[in-house]
N, C-alpha and C. Protein backbone atom coordinates (compact mmCIF):
# COMPACT_ATOMS: atom_id res chain seq x y z
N UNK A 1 53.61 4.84 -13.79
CA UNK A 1 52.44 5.10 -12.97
C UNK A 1 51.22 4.56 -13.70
N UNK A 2 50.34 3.90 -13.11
CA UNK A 2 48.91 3.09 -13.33
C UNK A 2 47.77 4.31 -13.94
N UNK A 3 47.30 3.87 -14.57
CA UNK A 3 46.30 4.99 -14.33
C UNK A 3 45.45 5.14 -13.76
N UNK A 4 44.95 3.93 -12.87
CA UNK A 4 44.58 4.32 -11.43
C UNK A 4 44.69 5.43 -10.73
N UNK A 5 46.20 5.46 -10.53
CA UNK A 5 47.10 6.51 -9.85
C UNK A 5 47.12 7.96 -10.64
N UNK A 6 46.84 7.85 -11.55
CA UNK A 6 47.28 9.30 -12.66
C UNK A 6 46.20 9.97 -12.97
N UNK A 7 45.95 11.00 -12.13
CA UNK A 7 45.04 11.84 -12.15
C UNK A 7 44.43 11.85 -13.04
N UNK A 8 45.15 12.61 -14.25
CA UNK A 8 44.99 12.88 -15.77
C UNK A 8 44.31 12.11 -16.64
N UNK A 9 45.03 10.81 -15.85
CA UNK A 9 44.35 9.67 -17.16
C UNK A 9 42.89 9.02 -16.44
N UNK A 10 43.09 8.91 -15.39
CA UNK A 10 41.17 8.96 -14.52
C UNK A 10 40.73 9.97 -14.95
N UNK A 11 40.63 11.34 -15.11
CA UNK A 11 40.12 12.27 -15.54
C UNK A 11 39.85 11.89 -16.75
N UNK A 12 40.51 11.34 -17.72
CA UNK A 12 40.26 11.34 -19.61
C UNK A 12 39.53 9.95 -19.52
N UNK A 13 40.01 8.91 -19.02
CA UNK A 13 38.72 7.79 -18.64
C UNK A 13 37.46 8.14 -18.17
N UNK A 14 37.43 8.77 -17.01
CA UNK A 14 35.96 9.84 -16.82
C UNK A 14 35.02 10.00 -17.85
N UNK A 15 36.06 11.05 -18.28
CA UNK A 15 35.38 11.86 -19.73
C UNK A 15 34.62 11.18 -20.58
N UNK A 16 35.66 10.41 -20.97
CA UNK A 16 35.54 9.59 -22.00
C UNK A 16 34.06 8.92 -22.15
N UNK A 17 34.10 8.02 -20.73
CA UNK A 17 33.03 7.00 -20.41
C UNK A 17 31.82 7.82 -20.08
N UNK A 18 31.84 9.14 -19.28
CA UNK A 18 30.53 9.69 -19.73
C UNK A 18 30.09 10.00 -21.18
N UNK A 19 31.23 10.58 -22.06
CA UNK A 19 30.86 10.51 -23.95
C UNK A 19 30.16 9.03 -23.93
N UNK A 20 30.27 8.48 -23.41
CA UNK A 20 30.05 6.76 -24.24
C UNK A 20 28.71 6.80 -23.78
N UNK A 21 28.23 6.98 -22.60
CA UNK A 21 27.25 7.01 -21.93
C UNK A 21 26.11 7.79 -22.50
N UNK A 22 25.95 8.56 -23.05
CA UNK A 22 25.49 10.32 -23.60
C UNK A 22 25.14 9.68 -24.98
N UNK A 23 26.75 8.87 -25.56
CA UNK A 23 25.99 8.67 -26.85
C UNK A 23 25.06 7.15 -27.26
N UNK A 24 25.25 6.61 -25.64
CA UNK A 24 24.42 5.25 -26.02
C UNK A 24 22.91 5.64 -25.29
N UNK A 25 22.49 7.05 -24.78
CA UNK A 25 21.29 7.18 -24.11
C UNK A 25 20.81 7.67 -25.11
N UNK A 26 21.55 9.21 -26.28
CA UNK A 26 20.96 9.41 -27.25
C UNK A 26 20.44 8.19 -28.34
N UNK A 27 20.92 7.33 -28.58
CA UNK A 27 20.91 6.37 -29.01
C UNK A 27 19.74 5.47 -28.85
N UNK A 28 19.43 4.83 -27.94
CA UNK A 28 18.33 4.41 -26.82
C UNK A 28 17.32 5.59 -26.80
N UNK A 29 16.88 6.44 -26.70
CA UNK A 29 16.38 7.66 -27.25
C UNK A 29 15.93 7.55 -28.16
N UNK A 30 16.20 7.41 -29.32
CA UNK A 30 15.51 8.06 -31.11
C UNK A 30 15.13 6.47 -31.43
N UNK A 31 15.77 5.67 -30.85
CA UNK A 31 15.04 4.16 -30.89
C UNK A 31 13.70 3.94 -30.31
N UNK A 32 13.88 4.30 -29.18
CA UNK A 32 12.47 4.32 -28.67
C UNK A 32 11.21 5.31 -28.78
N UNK A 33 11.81 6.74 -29.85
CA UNK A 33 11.18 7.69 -30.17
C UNK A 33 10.20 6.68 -31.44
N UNK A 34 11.37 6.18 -32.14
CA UNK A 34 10.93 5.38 -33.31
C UNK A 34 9.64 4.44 -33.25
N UNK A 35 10.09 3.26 -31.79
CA UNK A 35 9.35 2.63 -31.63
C UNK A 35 7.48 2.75 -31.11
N UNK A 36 7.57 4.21 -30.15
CA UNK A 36 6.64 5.31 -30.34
C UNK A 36 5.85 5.94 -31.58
N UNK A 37 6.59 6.22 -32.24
CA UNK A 37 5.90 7.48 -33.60
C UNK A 37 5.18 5.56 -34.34
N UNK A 38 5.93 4.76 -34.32
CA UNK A 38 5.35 3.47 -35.11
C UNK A 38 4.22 2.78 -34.63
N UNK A 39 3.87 2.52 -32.96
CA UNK A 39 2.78 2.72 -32.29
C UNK A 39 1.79 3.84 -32.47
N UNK A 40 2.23 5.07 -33.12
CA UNK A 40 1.24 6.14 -32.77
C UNK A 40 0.50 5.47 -34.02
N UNK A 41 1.69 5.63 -35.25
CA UNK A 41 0.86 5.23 -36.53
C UNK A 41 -0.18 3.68 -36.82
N UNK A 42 0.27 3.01 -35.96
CA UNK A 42 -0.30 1.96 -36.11
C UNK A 42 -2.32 2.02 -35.22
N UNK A 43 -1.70 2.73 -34.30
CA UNK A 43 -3.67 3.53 -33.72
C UNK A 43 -4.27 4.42 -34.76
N UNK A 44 -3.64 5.19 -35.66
CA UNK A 44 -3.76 5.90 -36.66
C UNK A 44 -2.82 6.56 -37.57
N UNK A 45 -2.96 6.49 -38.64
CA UNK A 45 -1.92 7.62 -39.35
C UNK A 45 -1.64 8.83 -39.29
N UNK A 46 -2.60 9.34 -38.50
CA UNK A 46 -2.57 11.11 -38.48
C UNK A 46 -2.36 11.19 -36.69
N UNK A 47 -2.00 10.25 -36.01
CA UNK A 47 -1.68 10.48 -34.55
C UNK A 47 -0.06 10.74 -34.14
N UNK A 48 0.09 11.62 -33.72
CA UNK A 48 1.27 12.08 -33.06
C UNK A 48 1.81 11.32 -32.35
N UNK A 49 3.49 10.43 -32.12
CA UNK A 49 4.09 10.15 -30.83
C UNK A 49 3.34 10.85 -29.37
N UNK A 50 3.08 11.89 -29.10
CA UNK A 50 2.65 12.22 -27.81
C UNK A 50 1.27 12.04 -27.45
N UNK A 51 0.20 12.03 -28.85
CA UNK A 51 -1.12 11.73 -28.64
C UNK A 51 -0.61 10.05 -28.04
N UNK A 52 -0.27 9.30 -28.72
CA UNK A 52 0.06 7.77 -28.62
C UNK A 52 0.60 7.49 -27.22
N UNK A 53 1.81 8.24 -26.49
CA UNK A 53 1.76 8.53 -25.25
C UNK A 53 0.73 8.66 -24.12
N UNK A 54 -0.43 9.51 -24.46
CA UNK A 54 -1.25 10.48 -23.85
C UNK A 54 -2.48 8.81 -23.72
N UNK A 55 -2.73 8.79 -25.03
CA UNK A 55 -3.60 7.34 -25.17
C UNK A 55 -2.85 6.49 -24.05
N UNK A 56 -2.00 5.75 -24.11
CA UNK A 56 -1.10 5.04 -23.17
C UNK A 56 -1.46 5.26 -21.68
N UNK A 57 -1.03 6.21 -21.56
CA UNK A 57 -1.28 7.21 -20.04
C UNK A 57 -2.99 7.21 -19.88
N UNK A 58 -3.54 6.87 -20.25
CA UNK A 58 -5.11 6.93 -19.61
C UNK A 58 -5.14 5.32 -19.86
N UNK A 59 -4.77 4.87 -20.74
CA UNK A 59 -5.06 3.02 -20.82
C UNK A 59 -4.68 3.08 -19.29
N UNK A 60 -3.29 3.14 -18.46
CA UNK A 60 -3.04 2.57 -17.42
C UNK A 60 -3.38 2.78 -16.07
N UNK A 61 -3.75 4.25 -16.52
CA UNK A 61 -4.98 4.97 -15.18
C UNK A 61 -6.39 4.61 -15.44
N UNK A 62 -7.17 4.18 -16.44
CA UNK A 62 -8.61 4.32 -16.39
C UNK A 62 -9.31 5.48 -16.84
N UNK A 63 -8.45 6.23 -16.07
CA UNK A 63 -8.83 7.74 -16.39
C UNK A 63 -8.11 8.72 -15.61
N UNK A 64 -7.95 9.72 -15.69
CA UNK A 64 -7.13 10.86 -15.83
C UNK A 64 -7.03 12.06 -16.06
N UNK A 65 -7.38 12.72 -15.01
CA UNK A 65 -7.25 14.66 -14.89
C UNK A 65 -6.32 14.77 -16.31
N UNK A 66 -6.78 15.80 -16.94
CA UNK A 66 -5.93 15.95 -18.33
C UNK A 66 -4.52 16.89 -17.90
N UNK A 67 -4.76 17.71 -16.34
CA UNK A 67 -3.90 18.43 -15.76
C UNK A 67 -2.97 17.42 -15.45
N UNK A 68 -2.98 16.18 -14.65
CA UNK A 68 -2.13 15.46 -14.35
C UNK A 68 -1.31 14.72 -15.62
N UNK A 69 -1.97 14.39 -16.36
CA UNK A 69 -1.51 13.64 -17.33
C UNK A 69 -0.56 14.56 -17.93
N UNK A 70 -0.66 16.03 -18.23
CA UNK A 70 0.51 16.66 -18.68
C UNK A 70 1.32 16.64 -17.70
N UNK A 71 1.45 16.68 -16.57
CA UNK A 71 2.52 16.36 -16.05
C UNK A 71 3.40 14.74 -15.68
N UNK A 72 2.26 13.85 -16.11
CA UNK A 72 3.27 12.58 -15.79
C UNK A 72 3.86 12.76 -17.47
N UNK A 73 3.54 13.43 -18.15
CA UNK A 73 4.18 13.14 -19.71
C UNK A 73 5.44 14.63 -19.86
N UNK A 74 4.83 15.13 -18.66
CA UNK A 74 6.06 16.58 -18.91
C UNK A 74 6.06 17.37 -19.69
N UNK A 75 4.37 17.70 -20.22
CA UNK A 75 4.32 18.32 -21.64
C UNK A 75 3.63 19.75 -20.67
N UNK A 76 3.29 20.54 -21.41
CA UNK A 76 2.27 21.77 -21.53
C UNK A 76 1.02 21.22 -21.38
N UNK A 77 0.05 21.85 -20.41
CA UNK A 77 -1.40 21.51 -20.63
C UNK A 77 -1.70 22.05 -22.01
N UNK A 78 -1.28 23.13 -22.72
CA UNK A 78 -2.43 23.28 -24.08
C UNK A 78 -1.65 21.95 -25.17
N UNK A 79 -0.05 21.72 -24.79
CA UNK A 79 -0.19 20.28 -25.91
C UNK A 79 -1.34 19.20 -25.14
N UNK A 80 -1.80 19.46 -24.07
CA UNK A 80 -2.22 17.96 -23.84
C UNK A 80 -3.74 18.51 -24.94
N UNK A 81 -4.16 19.76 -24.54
CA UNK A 81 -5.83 20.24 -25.42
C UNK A 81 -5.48 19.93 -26.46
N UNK A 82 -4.86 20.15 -27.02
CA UNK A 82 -4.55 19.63 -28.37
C UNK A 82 -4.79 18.59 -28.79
N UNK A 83 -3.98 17.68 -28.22
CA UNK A 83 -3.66 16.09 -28.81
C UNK A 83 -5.29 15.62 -28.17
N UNK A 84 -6.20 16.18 -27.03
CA UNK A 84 -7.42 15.29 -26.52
C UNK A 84 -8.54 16.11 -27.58
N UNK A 85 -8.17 17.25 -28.45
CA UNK A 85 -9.20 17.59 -29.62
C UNK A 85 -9.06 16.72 -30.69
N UNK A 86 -7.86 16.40 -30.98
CA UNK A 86 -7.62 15.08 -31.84
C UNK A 86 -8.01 13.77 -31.71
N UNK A 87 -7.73 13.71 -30.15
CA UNK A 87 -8.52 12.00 -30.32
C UNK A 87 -9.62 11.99 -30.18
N UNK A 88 -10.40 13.00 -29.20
CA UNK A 88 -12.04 12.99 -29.63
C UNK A 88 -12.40 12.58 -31.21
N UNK A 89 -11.77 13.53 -31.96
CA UNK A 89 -12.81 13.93 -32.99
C UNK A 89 -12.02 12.14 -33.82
N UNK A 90 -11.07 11.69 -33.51
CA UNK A 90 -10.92 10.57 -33.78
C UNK A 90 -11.63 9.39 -33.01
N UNK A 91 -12.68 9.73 -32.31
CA UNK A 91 -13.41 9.10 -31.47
C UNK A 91 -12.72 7.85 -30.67
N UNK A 92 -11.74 8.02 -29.96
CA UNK A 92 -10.56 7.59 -29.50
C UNK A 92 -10.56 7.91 -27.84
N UNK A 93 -11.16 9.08 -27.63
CA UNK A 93 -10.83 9.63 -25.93
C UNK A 93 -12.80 10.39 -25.98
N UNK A 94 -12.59 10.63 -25.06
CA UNK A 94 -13.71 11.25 -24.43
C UNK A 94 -13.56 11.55 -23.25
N UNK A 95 -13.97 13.47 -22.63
CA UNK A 95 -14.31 14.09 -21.79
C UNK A 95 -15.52 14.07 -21.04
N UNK A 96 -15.02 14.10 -19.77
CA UNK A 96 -15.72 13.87 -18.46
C UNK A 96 -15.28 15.01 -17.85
N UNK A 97 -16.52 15.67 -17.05
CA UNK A 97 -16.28 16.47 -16.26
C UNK A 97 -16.21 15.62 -14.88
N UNK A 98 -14.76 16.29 -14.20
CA UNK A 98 -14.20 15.51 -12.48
C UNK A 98 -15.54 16.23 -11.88
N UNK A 99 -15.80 14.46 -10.81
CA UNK A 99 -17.12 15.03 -10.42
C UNK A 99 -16.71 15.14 -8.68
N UNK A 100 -15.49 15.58 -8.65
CA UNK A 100 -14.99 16.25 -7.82
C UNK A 100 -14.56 17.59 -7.73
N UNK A 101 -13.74 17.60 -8.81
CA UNK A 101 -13.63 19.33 -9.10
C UNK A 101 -14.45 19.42 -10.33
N UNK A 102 -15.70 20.15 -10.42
CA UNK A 102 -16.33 20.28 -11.34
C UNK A 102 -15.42 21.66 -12.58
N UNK A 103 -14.16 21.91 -12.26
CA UNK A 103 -13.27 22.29 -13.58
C UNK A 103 -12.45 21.77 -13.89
N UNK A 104 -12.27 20.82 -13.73
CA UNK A 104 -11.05 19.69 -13.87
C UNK A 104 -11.51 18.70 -15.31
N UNK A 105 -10.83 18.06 -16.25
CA UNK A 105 -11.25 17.22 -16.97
C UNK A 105 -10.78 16.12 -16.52
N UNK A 106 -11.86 15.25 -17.28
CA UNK A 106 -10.73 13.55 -16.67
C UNK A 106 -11.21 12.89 -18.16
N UNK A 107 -9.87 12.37 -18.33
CA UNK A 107 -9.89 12.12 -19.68
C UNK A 107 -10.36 10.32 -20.07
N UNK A 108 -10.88 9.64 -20.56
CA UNK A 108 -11.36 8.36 -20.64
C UNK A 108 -11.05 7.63 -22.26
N UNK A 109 -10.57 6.59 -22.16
CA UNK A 109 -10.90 5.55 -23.71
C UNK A 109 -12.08 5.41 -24.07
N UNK A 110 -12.90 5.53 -25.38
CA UNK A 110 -13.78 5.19 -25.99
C UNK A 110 -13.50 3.56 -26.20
N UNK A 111 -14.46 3.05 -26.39
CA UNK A 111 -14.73 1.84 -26.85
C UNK A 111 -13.92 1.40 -27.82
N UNK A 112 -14.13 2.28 -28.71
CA UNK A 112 -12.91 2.20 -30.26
C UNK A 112 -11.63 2.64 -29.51
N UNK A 113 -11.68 3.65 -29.00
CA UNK A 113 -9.98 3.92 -27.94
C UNK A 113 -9.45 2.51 -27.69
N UNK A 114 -9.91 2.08 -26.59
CA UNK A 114 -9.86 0.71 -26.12
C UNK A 114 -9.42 -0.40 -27.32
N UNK A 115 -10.17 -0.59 -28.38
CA UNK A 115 -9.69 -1.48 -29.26
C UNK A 115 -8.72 -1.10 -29.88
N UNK A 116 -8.48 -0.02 -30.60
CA UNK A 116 -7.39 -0.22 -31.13
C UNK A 116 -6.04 -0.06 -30.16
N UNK A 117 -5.68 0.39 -29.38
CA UNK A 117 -4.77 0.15 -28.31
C UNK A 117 -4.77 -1.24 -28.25
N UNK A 118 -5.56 -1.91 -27.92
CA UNK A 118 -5.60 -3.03 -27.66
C UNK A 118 -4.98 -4.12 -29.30
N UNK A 119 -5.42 -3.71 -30.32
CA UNK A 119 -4.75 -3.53 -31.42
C UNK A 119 -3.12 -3.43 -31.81
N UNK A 120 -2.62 -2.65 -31.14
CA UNK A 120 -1.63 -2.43 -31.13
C UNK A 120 -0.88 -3.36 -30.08
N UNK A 121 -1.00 -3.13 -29.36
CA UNK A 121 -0.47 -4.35 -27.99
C UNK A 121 -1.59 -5.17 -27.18
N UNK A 122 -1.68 -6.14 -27.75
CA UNK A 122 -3.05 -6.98 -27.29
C UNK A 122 -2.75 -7.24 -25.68
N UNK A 123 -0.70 -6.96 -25.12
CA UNK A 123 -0.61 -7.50 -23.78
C UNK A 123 -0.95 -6.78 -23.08
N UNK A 124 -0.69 -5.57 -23.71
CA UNK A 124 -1.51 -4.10 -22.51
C UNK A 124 0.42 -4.33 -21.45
N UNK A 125 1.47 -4.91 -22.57
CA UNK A 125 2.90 -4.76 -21.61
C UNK A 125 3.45 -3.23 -22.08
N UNK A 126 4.30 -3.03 -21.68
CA UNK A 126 5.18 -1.83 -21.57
C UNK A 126 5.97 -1.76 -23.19
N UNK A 127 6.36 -0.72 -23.75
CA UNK A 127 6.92 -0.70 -24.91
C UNK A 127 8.56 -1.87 -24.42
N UNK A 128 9.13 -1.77 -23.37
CA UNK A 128 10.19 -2.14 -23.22
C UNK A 128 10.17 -3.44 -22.87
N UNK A 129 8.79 -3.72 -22.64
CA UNK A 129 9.00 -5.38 -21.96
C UNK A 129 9.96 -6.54 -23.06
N UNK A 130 9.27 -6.21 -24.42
CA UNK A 130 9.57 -7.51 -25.30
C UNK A 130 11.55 -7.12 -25.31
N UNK A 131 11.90 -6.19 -25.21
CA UNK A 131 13.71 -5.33 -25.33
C UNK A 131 14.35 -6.00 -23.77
N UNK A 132 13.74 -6.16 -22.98
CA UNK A 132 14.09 -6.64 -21.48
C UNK A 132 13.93 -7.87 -21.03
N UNK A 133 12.55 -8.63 -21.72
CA UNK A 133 12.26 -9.92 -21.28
C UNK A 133 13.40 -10.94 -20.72
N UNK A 134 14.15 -10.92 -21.92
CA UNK A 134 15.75 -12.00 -21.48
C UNK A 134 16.65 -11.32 -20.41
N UNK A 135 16.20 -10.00 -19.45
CA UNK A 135 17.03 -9.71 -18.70
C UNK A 135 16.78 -10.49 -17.69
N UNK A 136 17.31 -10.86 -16.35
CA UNK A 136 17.12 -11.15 -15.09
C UNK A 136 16.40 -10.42 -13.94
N UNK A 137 15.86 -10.88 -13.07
CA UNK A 137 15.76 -9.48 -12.07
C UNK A 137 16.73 -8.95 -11.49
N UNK A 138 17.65 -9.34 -11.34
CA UNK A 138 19.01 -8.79 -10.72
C UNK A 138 19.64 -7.65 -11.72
N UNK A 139 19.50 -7.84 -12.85
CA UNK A 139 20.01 -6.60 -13.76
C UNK A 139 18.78 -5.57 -14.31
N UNK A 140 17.58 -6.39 -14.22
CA UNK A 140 16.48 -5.17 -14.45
C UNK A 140 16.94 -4.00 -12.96
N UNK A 141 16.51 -4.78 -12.05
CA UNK A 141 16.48 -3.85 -10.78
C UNK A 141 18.14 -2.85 -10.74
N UNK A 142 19.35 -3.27 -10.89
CA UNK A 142 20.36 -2.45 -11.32
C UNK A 142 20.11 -1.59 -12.17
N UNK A 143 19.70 -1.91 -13.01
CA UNK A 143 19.35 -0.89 -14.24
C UNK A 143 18.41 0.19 -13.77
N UNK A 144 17.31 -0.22 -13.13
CA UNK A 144 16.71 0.32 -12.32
C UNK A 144 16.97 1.51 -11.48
N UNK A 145 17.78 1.15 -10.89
CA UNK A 145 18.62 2.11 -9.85
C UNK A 145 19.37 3.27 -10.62
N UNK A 146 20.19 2.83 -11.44
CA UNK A 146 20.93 3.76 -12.29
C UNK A 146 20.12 4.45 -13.36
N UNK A 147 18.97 4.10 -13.70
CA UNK A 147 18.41 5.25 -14.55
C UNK A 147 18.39 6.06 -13.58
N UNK A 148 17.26 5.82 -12.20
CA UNK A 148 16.74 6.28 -11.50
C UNK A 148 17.33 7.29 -10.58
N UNK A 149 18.62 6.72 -10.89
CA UNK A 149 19.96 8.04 -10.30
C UNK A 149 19.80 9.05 -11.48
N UNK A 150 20.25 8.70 -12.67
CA UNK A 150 20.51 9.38 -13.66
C UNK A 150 19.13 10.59 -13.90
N UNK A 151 17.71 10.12 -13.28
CA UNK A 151 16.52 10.84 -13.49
C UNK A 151 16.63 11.94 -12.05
N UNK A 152 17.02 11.61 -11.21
CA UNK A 152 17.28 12.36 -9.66
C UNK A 152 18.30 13.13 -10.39
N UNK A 153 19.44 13.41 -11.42
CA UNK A 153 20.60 14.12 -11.13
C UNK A 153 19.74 15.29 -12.22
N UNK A 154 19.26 14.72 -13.28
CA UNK A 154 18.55 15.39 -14.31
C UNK A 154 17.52 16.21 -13.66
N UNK A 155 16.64 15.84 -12.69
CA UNK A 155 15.61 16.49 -11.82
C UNK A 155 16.03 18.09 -11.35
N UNK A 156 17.22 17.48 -10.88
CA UNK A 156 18.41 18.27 -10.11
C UNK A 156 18.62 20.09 -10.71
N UNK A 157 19.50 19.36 -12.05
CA UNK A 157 19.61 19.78 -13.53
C UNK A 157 18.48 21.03 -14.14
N UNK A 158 17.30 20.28 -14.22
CA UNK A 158 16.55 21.23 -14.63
C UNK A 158 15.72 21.77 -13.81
N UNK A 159 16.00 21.99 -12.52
CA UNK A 159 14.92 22.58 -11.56
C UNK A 159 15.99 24.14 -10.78
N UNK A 160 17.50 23.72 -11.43
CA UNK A 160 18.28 24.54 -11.00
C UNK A 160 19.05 24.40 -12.47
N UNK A 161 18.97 25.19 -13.57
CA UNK A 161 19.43 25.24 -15.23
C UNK A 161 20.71 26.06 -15.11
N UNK A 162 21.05 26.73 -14.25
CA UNK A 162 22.51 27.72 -14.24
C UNK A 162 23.42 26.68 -13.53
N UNK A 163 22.81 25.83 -12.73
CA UNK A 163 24.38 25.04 -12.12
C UNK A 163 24.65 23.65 -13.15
């Protein structure tokens, strides 16, 4: 019998290939954590991976409710107070009161913000562009799809933690 056909052994192929999967995302993971914490340090030595994030996330908006921004980064609003008391006083970000909701913050690049970001990646591209460039569009956009499953099942996952 094939193992096509053999329950057992589709089942342990299964298995298996999700292990493989798990350990090439962890993998892909602490690489790109790396490539992060080395960007943070390179805007400063005393900046956090998530400040370096947070910086990032207003480069590509302009500007940015500090409420929203913890959520496109998935953090806690008091990590976001945090990391925007740090880059102030690193004269890096600067607060604006939303002159729509006058309790809302919207968070902005300083001049020096701006340069050194710009410092760091003069293309203003994505951490992943230079790791992808030699892909095609036919396998970016696949790839595409299947994170994008993999982020829908995870969504799934943690919005319902007992199933």
């Amino acid at each position: 019998m094939s193992a096509d056909r053999d329950p057992v052994a589709s089942d342990d192929r299964h298995a298996a290939a999700i292990l493989t999967a798990e350990d090439s995302i962890s993998t892909l993971s602490r690489k790109l954590q790396l490539i992060v914490r080395n960007a943070a340090t390179a805007v400063d030595p005393s900046l956090q991976p998530v400040s370096y994030r947070l910086l990032r996330t207003i480069q590509r908006c302009g500007t940015v409710q500090a409420s929203v921004a913890a959520d496109m980064l998935v953090v806690d609003r008091s990590v976001i107070s945090r990391q925007v008391r740090q880059l102030e006083n690193l004269g890096l970000v600067e607060t604006r009161t939303d002159p729509v909701d006058g309790r809302a913050r919207i968070l902005a690049l300083t001049e020096e913000g701006t340069l050194r970001m710009r410092s760091v990646n003069p293309t203003n591209r994505t951490i992943l562009h230079g790791l992808l460039a030699s892909w095609s569009a036919e396998e970016l956009e696949s790839f595409s799809a299947q994170v994008e499953r993999l982020n829908e099942a995870a969504d799934v996952a943690t919005a319902n933690p007992a199933t």
